[in-house]
C-alpha atoms as a PDB file:
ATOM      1  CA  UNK A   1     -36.580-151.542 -71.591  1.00  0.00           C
ATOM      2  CA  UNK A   2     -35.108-150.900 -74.778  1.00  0.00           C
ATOM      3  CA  UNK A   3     -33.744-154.238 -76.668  1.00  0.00           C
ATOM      4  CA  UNK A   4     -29.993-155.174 -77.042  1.00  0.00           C
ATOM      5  CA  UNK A   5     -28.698-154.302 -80.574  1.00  0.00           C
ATOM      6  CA  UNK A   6     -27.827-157.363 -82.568  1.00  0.00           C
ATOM      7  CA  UNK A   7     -24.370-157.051 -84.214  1.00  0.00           C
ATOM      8  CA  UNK A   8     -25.434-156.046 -88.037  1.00  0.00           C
ATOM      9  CA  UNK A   9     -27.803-153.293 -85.965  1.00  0.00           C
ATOM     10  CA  UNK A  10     -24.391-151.820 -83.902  1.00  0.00           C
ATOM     11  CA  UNK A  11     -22.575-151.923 -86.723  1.00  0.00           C
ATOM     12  CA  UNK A  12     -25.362-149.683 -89.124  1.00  0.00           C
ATOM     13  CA  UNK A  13     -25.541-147.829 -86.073  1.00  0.00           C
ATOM     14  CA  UNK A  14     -21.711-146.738 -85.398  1.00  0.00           C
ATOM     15  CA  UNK A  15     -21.852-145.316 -89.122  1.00  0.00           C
ATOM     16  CA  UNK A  16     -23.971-142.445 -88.270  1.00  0.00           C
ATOM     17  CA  UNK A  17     -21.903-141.858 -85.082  1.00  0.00           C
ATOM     18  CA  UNK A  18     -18.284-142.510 -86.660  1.00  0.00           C
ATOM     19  CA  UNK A  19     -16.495-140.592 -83.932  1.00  0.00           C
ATOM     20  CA  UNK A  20     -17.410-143.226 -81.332  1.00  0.00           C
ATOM     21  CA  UNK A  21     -15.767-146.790 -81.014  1.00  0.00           C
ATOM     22  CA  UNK A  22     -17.569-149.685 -79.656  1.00  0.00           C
ATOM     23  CA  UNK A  23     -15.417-151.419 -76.714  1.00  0.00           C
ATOM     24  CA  UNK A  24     -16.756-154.058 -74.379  1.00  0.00           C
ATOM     25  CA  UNK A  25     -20.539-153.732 -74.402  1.00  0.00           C
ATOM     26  CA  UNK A  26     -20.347-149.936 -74.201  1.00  0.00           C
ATOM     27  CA  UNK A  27     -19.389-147.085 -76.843  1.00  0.00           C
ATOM     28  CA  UNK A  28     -17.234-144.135 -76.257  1.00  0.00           C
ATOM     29  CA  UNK A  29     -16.069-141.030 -77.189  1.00  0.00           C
ATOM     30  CA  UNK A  30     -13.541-138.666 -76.362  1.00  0.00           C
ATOM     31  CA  UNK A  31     -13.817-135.069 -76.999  1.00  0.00           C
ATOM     32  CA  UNK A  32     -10.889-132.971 -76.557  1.00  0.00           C
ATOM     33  CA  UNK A  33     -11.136-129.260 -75.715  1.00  0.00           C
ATOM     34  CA  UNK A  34      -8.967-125.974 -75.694  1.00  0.00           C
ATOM     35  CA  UNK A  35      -9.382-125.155 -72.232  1.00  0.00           C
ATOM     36  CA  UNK A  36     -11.002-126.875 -68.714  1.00  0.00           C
ATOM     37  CA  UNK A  37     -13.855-124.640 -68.628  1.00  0.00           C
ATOM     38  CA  UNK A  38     -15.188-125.665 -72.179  1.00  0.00           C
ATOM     39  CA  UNK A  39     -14.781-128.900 -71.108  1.00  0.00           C
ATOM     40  CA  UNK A  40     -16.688-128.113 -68.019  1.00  0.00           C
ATOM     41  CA  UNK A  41     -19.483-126.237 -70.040  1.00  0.00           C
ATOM     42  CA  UNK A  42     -19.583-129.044 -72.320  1.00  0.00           C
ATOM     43  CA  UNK A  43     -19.941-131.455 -69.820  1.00  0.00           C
ATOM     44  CA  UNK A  44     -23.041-128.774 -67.989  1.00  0.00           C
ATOM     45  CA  UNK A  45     -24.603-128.738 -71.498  1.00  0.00           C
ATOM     46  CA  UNK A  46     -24.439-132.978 -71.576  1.00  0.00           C
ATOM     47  CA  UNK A  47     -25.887-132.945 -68.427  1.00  0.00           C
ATOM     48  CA  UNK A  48     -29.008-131.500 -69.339  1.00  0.00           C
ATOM     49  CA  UNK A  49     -29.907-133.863 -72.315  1.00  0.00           C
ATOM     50  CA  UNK A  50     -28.904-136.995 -70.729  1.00  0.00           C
ATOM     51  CA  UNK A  51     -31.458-135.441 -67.986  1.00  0.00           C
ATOM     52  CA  UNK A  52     -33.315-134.948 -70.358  1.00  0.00           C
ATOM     53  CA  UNK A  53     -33.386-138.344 -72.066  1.00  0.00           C
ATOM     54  CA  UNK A  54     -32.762-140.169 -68.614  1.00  0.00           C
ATOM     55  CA  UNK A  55     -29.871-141.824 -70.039  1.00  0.00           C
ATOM     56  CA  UNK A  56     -26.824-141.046 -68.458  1.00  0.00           C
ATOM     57  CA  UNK A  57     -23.350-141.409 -69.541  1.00  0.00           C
ATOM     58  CA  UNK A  58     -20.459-142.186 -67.631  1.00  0.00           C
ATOM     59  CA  UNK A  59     -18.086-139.202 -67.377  1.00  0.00           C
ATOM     60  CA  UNK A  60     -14.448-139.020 -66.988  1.00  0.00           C
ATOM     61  CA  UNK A  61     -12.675-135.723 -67.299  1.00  0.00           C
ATOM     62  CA  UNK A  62      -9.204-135.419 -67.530  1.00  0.00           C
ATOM     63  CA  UNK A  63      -8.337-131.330 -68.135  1.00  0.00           C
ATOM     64  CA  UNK A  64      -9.424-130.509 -71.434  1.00  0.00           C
ATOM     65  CA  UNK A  65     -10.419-134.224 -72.115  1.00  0.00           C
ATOM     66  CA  UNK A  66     -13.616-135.875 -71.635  1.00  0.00           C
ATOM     67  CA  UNK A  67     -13.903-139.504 -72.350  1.00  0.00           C
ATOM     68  CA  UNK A  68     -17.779-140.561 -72.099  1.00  0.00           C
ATOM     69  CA  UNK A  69     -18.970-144.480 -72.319  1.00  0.00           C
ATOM     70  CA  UNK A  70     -22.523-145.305 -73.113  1.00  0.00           C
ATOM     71  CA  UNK A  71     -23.964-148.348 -72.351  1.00  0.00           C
ATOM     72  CA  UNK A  72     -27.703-149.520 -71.189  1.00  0.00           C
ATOM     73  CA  UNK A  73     -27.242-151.237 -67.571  1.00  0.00           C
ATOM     74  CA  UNK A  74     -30.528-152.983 -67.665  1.00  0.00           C
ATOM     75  CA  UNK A  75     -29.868-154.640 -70.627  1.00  0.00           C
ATOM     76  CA  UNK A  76     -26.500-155.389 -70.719  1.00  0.00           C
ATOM     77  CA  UNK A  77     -24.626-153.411 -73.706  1.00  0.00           C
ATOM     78  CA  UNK A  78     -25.998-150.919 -76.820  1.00  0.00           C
ATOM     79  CA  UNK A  79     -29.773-150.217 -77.338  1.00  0.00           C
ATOM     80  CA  UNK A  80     -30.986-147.830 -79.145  1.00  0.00           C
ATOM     81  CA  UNK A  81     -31.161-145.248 -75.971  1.00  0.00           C
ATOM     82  CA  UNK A  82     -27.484-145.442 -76.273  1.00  0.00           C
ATOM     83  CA  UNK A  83     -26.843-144.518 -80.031  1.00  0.00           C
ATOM     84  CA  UNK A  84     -29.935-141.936 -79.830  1.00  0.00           C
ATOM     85  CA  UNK A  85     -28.020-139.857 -76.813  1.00  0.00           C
ATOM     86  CA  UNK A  86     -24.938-140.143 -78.551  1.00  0.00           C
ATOM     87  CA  UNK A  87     -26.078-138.571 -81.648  1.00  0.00           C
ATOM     88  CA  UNK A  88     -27.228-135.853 -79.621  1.00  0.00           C
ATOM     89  CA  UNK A  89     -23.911-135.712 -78.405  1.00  0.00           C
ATOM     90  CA  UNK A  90     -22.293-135.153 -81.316  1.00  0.00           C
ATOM     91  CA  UNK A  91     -24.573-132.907 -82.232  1.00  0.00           C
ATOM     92  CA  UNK A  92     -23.773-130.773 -79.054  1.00  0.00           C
ATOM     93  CA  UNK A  93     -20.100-130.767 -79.632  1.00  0.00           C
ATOM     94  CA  UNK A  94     -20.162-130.131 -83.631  1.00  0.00           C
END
């Protein structure tokens, strides 16, 4: 099981992922899309890697938005698993 990050740790971490916004023992993200179907393709696409990583993101789509919180269950907020999938995130949408 990963390890909780400690404070100075979440913070070095949110600066290579400055498009996400840590909020009570999670981080999220909210990508905003032209039309539902990149959305939906987007979302297909995140699928796959968190599969991938077996990490998985809550989802919440609202028409061309899609809000997605990261947090590690087991361990009770941010590990590393978390800022690892969503710099592959990022990396999907840019």
């Amino acid at each position: 099981m990963s390890e909780l990050l400690e404070d100075d740790d979440l913070t070095a971490a949110l600066r290579k992922c400055p498009e996400w916004d840590y909020e009570k023992k999670s981080i999220t993200r909210t990508v905003e899309f032209e039309e539902f179907m990149d959305a939906i393709d987007f979302v297909n696409d995140l699928a796959e890697i968190a599969e991938e990583a077996q990490h998985h993101p809550d989802i919440t789509i609202k028409h061309t938005k899609v809000t997605l919180k990261l947090t590690t269950h087991d361990a009770g907020g941010v590990t590393d698993l978390d800022v690892e999938l969503a710099q592959r995130v990022d990396n999907l949408v840019d």
